[in-house]
Protein backbone atom coordinates (compact mmCIF):
# COMPACT_ATOMS: atom_id res chain seq x y z
CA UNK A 1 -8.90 -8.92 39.09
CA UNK A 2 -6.91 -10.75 41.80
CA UNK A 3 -5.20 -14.08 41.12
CA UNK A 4 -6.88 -15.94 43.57
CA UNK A 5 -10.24 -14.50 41.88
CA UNK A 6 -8.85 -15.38 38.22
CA UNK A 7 -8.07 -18.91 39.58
CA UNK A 8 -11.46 -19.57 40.91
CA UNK A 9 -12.77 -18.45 37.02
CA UNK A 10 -9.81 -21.35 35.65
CA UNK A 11 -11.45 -23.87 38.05
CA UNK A 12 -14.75 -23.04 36.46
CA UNK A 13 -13.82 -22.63 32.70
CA UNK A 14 -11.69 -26.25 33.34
CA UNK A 15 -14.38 -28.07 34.66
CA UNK A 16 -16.77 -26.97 31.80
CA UNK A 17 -14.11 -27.80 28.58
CA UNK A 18 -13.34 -31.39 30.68
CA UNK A 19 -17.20 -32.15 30.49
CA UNK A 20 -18.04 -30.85 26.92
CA UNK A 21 -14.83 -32.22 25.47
CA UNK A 22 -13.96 -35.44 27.25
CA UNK A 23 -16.85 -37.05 29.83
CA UNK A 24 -20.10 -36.15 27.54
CA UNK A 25 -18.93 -37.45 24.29
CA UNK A 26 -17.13 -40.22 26.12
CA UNK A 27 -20.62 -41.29 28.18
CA UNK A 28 -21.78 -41.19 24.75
CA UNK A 29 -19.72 -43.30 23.13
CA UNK A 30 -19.44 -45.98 25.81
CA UNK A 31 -23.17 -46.28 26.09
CA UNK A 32 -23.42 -46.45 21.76
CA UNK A 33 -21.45 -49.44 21.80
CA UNK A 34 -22.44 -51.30 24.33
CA UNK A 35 -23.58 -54.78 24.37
CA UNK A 36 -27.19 -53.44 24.84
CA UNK A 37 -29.05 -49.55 23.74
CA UNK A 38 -30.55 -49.89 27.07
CA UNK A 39 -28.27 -47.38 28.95
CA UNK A 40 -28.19 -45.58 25.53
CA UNK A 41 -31.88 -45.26 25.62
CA UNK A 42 -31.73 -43.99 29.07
CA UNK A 43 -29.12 -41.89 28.88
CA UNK A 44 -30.78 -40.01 25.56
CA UNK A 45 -34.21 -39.58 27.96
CA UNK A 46 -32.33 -38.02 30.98
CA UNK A 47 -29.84 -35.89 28.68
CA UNK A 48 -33.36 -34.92 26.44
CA UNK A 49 -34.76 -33.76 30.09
CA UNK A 50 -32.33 -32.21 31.84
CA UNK A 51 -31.97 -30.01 28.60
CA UNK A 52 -35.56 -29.21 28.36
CA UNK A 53 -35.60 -28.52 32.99
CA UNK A 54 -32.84 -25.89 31.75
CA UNK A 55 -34.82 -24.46 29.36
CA UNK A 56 -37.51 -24.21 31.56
CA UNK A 57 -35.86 -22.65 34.60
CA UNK A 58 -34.56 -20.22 32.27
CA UNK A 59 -38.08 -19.49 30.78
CA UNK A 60 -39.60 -18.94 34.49
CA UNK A 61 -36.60 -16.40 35.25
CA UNK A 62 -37.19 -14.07 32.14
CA UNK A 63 -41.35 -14.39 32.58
CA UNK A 64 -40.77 -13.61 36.23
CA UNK A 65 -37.90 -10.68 35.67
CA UNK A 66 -37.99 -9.31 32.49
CA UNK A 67 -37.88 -6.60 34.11
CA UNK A 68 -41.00 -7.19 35.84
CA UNK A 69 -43.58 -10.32 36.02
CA UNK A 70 -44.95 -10.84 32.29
CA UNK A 71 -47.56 -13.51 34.39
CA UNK A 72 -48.80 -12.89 38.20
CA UNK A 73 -46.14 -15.11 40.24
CA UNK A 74 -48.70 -16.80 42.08
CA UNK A 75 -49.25 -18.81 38.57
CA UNK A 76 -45.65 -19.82 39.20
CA UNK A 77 -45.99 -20.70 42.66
CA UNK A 78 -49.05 -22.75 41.98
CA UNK A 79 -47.75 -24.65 38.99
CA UNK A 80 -44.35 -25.47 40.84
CA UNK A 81 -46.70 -26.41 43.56
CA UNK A 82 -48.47 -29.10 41.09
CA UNK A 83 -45.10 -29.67 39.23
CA UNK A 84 -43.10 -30.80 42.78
CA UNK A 85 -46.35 -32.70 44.65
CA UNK A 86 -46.34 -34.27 40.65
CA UNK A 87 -42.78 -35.53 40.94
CA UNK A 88 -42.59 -36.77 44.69
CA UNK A 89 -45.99 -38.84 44.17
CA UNK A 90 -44.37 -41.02 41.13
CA UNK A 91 -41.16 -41.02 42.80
CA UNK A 92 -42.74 -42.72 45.39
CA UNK A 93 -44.45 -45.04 43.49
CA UNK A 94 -42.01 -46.06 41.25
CA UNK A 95 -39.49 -47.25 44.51
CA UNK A 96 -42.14 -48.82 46.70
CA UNK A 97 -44.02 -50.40 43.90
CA UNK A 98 -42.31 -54.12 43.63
CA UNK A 99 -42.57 -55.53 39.97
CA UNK A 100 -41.93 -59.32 38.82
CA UNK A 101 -40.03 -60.08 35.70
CA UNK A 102 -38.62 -63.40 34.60
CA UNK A 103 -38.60 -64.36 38.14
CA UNK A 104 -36.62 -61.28 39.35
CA UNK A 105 -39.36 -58.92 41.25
CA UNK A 106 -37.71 -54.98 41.57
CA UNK A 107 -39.49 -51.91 41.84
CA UNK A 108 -41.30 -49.87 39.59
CA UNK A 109 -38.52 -47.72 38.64
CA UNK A 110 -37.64 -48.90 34.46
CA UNK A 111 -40.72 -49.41 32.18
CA UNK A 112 -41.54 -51.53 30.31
CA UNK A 113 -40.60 -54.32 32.30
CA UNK A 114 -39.55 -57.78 30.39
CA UNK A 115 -42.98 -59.17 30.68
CA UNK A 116 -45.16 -56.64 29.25
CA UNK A 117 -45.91 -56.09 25.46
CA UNK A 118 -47.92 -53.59 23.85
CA UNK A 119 -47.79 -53.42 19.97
CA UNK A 120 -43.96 -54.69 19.89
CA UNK A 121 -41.87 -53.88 16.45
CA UNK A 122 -38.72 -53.91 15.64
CA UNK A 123 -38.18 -56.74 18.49
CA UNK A 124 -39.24 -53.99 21.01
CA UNK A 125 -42.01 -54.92 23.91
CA UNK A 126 -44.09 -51.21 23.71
CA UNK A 127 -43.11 -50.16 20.06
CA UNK A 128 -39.88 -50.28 19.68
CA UNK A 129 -38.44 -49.35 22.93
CA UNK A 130 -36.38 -52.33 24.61
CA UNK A 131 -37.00 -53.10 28.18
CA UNK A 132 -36.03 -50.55 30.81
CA UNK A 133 -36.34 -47.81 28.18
CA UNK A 134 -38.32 -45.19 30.58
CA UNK A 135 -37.06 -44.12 34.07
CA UNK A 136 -39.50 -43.55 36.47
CA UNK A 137 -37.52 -41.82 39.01
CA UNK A 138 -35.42 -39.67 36.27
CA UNK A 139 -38.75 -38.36 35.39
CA UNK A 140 -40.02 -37.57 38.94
CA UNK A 141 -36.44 -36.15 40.40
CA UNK A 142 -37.09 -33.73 37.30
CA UNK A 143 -40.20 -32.44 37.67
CA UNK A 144 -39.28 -32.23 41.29
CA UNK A 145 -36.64 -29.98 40.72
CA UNK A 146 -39.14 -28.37 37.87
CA UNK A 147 -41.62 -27.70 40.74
CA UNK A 148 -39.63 -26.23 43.52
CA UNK A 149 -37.32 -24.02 40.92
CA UNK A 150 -40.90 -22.71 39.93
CA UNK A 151 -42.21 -21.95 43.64
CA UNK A 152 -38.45 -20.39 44.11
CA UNK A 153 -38.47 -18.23 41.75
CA UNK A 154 -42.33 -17.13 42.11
CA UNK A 155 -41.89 -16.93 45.78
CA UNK A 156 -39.32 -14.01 44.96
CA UNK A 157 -40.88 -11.90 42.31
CA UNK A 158 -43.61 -11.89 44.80
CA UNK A 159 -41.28 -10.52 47.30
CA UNK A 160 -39.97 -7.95 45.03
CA UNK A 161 -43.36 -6.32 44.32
CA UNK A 162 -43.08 -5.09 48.38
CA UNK A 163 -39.83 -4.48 47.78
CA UNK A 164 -37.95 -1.72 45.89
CA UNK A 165 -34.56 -3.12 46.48
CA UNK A 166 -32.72 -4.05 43.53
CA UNK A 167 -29.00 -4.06 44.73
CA UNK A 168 -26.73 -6.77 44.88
CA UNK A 169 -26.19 -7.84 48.43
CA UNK A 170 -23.17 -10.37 47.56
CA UNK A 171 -22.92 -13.83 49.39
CA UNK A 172 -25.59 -13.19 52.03
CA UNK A 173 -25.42 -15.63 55.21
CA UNK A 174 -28.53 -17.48 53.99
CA UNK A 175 -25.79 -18.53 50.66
CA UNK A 176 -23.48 -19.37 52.96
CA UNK A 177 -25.47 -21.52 55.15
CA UNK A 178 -27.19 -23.32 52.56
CA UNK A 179 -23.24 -24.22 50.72
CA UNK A 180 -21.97 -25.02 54.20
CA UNK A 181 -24.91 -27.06 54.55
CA UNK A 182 -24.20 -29.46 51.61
CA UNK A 183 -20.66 -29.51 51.48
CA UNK A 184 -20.54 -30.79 55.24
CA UNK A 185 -23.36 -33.50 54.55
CA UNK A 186 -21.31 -34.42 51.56
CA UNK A 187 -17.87 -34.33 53.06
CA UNK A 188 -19.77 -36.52 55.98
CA UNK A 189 -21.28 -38.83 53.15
CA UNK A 190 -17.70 -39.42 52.22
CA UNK A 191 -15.97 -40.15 55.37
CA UNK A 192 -19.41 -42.79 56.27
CA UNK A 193 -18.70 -44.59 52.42
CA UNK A 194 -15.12 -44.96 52.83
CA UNK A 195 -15.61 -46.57 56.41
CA UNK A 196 -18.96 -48.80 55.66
CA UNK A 197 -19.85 -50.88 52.58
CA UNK A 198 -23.36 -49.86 52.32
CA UNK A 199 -23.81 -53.74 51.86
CA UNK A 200 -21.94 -54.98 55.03
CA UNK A 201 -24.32 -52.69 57.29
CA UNK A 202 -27.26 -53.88 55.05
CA UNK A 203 -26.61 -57.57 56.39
CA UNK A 204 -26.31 -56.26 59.91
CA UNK A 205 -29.27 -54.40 60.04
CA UNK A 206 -31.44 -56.77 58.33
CA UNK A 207 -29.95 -60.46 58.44
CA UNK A 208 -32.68 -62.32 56.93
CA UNK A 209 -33.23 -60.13 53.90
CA UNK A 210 -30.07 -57.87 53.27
CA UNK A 211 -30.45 -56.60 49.85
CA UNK A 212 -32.53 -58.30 47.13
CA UNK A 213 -36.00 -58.62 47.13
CA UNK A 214 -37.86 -62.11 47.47
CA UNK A 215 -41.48 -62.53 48.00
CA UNK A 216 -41.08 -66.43 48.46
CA UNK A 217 -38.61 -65.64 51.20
CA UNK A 218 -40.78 -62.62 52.75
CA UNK A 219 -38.33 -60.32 51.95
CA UNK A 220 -40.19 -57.41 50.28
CA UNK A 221 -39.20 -54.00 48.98
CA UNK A 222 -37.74 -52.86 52.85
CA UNK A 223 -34.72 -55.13 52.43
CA UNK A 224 -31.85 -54.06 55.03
CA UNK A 225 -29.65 -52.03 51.82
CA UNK A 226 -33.31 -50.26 51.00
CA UNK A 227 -33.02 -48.88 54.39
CA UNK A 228 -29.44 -47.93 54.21
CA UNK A 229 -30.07 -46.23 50.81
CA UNK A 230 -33.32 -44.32 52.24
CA UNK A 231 -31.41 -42.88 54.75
CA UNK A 232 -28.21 -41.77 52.97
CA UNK A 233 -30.37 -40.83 49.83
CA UNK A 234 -32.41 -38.86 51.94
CA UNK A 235 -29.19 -36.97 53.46
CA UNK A 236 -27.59 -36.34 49.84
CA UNK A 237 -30.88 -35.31 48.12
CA UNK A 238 -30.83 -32.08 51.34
CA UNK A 239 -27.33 -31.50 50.28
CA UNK A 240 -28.12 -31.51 46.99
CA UNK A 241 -31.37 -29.14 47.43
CA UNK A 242 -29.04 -26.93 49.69
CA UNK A 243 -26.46 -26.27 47.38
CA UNK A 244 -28.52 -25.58 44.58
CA UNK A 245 -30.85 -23.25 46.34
CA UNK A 246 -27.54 -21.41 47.13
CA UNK A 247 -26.78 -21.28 43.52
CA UNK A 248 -29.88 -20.13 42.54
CA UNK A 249 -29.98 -17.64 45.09
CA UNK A 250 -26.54 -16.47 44.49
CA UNK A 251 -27.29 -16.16 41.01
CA UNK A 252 -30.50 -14.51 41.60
CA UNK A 253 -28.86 -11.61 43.45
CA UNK A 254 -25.95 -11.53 40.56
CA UNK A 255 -28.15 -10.80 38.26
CA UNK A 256 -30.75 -8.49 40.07
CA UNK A 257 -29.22 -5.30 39.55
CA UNK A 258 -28.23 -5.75 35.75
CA UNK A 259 -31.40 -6.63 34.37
CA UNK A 260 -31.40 -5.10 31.60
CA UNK A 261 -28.33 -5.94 30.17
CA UNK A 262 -27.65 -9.71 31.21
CA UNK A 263 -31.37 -11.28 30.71
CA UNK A 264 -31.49 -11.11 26.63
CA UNK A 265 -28.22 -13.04 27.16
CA UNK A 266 -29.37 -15.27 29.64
CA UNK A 267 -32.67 -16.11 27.67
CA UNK A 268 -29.99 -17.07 24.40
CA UNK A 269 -28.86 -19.71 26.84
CA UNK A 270 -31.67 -20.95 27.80
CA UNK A 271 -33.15 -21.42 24.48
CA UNK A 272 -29.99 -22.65 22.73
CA UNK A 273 -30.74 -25.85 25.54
CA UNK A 274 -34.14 -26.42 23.95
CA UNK A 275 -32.92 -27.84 20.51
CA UNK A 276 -29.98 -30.05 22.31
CA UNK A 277 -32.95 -31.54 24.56
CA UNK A 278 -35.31 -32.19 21.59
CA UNK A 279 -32.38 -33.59 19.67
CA UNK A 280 -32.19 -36.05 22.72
CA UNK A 281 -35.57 -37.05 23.35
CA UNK A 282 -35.81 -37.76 19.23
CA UNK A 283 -32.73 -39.94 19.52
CA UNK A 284 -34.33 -41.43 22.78
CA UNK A 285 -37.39 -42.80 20.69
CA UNK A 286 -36.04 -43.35 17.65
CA UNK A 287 -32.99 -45.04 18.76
CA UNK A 288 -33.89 -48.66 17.27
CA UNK A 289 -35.52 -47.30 14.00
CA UNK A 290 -32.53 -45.59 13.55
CA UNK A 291 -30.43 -48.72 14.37
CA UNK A 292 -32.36 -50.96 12.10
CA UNK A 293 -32.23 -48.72 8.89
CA UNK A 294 -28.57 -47.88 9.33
CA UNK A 295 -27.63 -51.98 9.08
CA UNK A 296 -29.84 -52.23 6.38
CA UNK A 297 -27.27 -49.80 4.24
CA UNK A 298 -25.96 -52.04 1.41
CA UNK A 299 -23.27 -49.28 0.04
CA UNK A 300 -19.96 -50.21 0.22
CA UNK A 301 -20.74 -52.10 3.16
CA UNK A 302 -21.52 -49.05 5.66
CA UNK A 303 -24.80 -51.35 7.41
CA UNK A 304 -22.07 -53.92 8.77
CA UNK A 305 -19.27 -51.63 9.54
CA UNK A 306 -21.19 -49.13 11.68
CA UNK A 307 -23.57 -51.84 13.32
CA UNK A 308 -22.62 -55.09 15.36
CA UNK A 309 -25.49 -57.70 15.54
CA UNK A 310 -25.07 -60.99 17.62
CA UNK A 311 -27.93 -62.51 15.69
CA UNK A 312 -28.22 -62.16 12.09
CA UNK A 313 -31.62 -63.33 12.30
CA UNK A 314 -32.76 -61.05 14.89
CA UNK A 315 -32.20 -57.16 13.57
CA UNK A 316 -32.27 -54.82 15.22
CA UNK A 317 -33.28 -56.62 18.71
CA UNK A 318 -29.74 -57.87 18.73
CA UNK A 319 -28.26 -55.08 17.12
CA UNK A 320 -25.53 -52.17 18.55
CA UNK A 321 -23.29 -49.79 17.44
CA UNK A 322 -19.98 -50.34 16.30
CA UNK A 323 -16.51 -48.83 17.88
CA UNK A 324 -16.07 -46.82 13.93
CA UNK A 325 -19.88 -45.77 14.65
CA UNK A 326 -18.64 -44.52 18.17
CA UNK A 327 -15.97 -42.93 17.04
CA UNK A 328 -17.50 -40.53 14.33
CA UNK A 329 -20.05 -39.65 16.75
CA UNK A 330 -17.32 -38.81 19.54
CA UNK A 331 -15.40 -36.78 16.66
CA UNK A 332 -18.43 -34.73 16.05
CA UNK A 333 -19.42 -33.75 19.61
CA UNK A 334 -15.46 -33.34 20.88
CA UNK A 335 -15.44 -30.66 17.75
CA UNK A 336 -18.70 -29.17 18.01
CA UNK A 337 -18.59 -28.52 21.55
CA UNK A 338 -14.51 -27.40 20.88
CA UNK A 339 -15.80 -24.81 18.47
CA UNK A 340 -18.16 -23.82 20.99
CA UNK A 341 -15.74 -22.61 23.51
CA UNK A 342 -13.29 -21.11 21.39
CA UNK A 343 -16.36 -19.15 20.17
CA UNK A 344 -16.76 -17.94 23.82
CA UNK A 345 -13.53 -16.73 23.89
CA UNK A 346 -14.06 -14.56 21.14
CA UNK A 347 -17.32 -13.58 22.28
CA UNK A 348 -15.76 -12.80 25.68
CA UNK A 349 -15.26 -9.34 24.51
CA UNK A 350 -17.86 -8.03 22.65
CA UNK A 351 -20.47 -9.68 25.78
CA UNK A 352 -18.87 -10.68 28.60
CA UNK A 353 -22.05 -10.96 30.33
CA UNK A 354 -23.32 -13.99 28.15
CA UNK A 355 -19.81 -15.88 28.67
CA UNK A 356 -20.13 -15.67 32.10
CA UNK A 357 -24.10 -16.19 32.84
CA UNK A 358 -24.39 -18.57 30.49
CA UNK A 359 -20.75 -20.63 32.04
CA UNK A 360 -22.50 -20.54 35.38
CA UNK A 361 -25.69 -21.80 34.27
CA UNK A 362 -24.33 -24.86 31.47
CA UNK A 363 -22.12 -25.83 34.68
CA UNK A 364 -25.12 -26.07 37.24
CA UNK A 365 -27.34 -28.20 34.17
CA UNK A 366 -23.95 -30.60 33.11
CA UNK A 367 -23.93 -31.26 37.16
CA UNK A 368 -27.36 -31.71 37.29
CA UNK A 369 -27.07 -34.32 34.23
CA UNK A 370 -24.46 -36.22 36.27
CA UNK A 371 -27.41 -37.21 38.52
CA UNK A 372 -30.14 -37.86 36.32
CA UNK A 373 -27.86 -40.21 33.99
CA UNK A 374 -27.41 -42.41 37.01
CA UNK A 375 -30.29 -43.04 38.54
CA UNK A 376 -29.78 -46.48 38.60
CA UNK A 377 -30.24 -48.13 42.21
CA UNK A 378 -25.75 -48.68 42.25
CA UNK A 379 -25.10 -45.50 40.94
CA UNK A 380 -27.89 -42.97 42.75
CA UNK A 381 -25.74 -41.91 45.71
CA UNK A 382 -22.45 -41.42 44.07
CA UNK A 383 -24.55 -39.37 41.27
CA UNK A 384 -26.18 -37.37 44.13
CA UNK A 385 -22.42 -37.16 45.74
CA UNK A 386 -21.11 -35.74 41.94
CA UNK A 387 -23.95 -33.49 41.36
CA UNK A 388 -23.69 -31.40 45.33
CA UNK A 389 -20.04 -31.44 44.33
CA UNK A 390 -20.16 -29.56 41.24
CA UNK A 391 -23.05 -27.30 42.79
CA UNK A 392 -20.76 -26.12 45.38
CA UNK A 393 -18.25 -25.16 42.87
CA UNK A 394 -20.61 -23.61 40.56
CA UNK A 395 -21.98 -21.73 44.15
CA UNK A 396 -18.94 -20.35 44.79
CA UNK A 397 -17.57 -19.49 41.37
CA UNK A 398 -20.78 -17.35 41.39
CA UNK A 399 -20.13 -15.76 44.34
CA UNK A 400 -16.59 -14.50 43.56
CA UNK A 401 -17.87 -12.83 39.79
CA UNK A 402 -19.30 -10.09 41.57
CA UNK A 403 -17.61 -6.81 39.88
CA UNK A 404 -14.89 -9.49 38.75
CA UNK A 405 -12.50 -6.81 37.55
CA UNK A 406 -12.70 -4.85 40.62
CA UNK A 407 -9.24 -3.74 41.86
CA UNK A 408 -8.56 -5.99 45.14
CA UNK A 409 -4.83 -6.68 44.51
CA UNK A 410 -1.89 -4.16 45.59
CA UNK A 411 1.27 -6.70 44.30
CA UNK A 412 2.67 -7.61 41.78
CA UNK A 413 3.02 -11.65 41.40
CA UNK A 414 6.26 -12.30 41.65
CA UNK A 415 8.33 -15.96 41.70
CA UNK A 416 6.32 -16.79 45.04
CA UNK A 417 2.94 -16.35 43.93
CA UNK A 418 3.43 -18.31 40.58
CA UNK A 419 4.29 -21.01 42.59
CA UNK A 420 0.97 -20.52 44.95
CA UNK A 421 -0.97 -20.07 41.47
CA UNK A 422 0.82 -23.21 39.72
CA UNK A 423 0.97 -25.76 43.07
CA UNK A 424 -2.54 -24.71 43.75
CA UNK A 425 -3.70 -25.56 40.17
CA UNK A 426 -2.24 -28.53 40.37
CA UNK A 427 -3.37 -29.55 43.93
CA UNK A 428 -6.99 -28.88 42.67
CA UNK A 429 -6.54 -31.07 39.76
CA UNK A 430 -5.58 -33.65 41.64
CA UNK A 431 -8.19 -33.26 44.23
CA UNK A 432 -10.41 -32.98 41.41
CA UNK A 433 -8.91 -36.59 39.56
CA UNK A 434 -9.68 -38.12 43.20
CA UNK A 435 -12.81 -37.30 43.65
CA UNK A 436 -14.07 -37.77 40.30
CA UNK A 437 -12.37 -41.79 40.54
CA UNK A 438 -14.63 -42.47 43.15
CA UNK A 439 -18.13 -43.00 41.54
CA UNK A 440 -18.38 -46.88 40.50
CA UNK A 441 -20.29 -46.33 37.57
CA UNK A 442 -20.79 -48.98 34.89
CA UNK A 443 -19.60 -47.46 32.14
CA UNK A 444 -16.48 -46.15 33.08
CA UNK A 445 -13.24 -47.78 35.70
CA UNK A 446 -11.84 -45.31 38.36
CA UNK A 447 -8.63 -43.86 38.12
CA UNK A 448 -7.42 -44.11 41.88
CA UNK A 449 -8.51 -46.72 43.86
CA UNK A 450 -11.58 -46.83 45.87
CA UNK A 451 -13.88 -49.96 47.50
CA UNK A 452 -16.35 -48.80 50.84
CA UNK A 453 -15.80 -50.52 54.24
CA UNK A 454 -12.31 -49.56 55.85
CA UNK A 455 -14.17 -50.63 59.23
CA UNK A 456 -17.41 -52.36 58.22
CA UNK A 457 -16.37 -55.36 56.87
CA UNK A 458 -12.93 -54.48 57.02
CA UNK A 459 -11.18 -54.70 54.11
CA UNK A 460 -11.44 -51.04 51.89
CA UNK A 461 -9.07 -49.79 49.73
CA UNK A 462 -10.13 -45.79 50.53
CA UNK A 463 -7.18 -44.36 48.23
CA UNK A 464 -9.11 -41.83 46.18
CA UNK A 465 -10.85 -39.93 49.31
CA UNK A 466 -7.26 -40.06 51.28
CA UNK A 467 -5.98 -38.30 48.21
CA UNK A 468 -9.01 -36.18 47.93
CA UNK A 469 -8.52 -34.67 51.46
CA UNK A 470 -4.79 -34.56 51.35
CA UNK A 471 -4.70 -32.45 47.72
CA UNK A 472 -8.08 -30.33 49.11
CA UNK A 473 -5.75 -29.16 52.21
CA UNK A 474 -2.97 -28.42 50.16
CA UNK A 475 -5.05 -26.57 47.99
CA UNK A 476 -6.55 -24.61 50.79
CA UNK A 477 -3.42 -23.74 52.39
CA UNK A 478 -1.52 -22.21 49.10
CA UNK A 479 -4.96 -20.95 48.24
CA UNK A 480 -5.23 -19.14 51.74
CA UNK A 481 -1.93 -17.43 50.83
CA UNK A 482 -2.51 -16.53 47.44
CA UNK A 483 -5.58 -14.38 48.90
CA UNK A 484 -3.50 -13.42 51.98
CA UNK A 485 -1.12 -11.64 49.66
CA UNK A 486 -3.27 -10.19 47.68
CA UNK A 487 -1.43 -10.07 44.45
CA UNK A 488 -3.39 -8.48 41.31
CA UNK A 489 -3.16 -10.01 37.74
């Protein structure tokens, strides 16, 4: 294996361990304590889903390749065809339908809204679940993905039934067109958001009714920031479809000609996802049941000390979870997942093809999670900005573990190339640091600087994208000679 190969494989083993150990069980535990369960609540439904889409996408590649279709691929086709027209019809819906609550009229996006009660317990307004508890849209950009992952997939075992070819034809120009594709949209997304506040241009295109919705002003749901989102929604969600078409195509071809040997691997994956979502979607629903029976433990104290209610007198509608609460919940993921990867280690050399297949695919589903945990109207387009991001990376880590211990290097490393290996570690890191500091999630503050509108209104602070680009060109540049000199590990 080269070095420049082995450092694309560090890029990709990094990114995984600083998900699994430090921004899943930290997303957790912000969104455990927080004033409110809501984002808890939402975050357990999207993390419960996204689980259950990888599951499924797995399931469709073994029915459709295992070695051969176990069900005609037109079934495929035709579900994914249901699954996607499914997704893009409620999607729809729930941003165009406008809903009034306490005064505030939104769209149709969180259910149930603050006004509507259907057997309420436990303070709740349907059941138990709080306001908000159900996202529309996470739901539909699922099953969209669902669908056309379904019609993908079919459309190619179809293809393969005319065609005997089973060889691996590496990063074909289609792959390459499609990653190109989405990194330039989102490398253009970038530039646009550090010149324009998507808010500033709002007022300019639409004076009278820049961004919120209100009926008694006749501002309806195509407010002058609606249209601005549309449009750069509209451009992210290609990027995003281009990049992961190029991953699934990429992968497709990796594993094409070893079958045989990487699909009972692949399928361990896949169904090790399925108890992680259920766990989810059980914590999603029973999130306030859970809540109220914990504060009602009268041993040693252990109902106050892992719960925090503002009103005594209303439990658990005013309930939350304590910091210590946090905590022991962030100690048991950080380790769990820990133990997980120092099992892959060890597993790396008795099957090396599960390590690998199975690091490609968790990477593409923690990226996809990125967007489906905020969906919220503030946080759609950075989400969509995070989740092409890490699909390009995933892309091309894919595309350099064909025969990954082929011989391509002639010399040895020397002082010279450890410092191209070492600066361009660190330059990606960096890069990496900047560009993850410039979502403006709720739950978490960004590390470098960043506010829109360096030209549009005029006063930005674009610190984290400057650094981005100037660490990405670095990178580039010692990366170009590491491969230039070809030196082998």
């Amino acid at each position: 294996m080269s070095w420049a190969r082995a450092l694309i494989f560090g890029v990709g083993f990094f990114f995984i361990t600083a998900l699994l150990i430090g921004q899943l069980p930290g997303y957790i535990f912000d969104e455990l304590t927080a004033s409110t369960l809501q984002g808890m609540e939402q975050g357990s439904l999207a993390l419960g889903l996204v689980c259950l889409l990888g599951f499924f996408i797995v399931e469709v590649i073994v029915l459709l390749f295992d070695p051969k279709p176990v069900l005609p691929p037109m079934l495929f086709i035709g579900l994914g065809l249901v699954l996607f027209v499914g997704g893009l019809a409620l999607l729809l819906w729930a941003v165009l339908t406008p809903v009034t609550a306490g005064g505030v009229t939104t769209n149709s996006q969180y259910f149930p809204s603050a006004n509507f009660f259907w057997n309420p317990l436990l303070d709740g307004n349907v059941l138990w679940l709080e306001p908000g508890a159900v996202d529309f849209v996470l739901i539909a950009v699922v099953l969209l993905i669902a669908g056309a992952a379904a019609m993908f997939y079919g459309s190619l075992a179809l293809k393969e039934q005319s065609d005997p070819d089973r060889s691996d034809p590496g990063t074909t120009p289609t792959i390459r067109g499609l990653t190109v594709l989405g990194s330039v949209v989102l490398f253009a997304y970038m530039l646009f958001s550090m010149l324009v506040d998507p808010n500033a241009l709002a007022a300019r295109i639409n004076p009278a009714c820049p961004t919120a919705i209100d009926l008694a002003k006749g501002c309806g749901m195509i407010t002058g920031l609606f249209v601005v989102n549309a449009i750069e929604g509209t451009l992210l969600a290609i990027a995003v479809a281009a990049t992961l078409g190029a991953f699934a195509l990429r992968l497709h071809y990796l594993m094409r000609p070893v079958r045989k040997r990487v699909m009972a691997p692949f399928y361990a994956v896949g169904v090790n996802l399925l108890p992680f979502g259920l766990a989810f979607l059980l914590l999603w629903f029973f999130l306030y049941p859970l809540l109220d029976w914990i504060h009602s433990w009268s041993l040693a104290g252990l109902g106050d000390w892992l719960t925090v209610c503002a009103r005594k007198s209303v439990v658990p509608g005013s309930c939350t979870f304590s910091q210590q609460a946090g905590y022991i919940v962030d100690a048991f993921l950080t380790m769990n997942f820990f133990v997980l990867l120092m099992a892959a280690i060890r597993v790396w050399r008795t099957n090396r093809n599960m390590v690998i297949i199975g690091s490609f695919w968790v990477a593409a589903v923690l990226g996809l999670a990125t967007l489906v945990t905020h969906l919220h109207p503030e946080e759609a387009l950075i989400a969509l900005l995070l989740c092409g991001g890490t699909l390009v990376m995933v892309t091309i880590w894919t595309s350099v573990a064909r025969r990954e211990f082929a011989v391509v290097g002639e010399r040895n490393l020397g002082c010279l190339g450890q410092w191209l290996v070492v600066g361009t570690c660190l330059f990606v890191y960096i890069a990496a640091f900047a560009f993850f500091s410039i979502p403006g999630f709720r739950e978490t503050e960004p590390n470098i600087t960043f506010t829109p509108g360096l030209l549009i209104p005029g006063k930005g602070a674009p610190d984290a994208i400057i650094v981005f680009i100037l660490m990405g060109l670095l990178a580039a540049l010692q990366f170009y000679f590491l491969v230039r000199n070809r030196y082998k590990v």
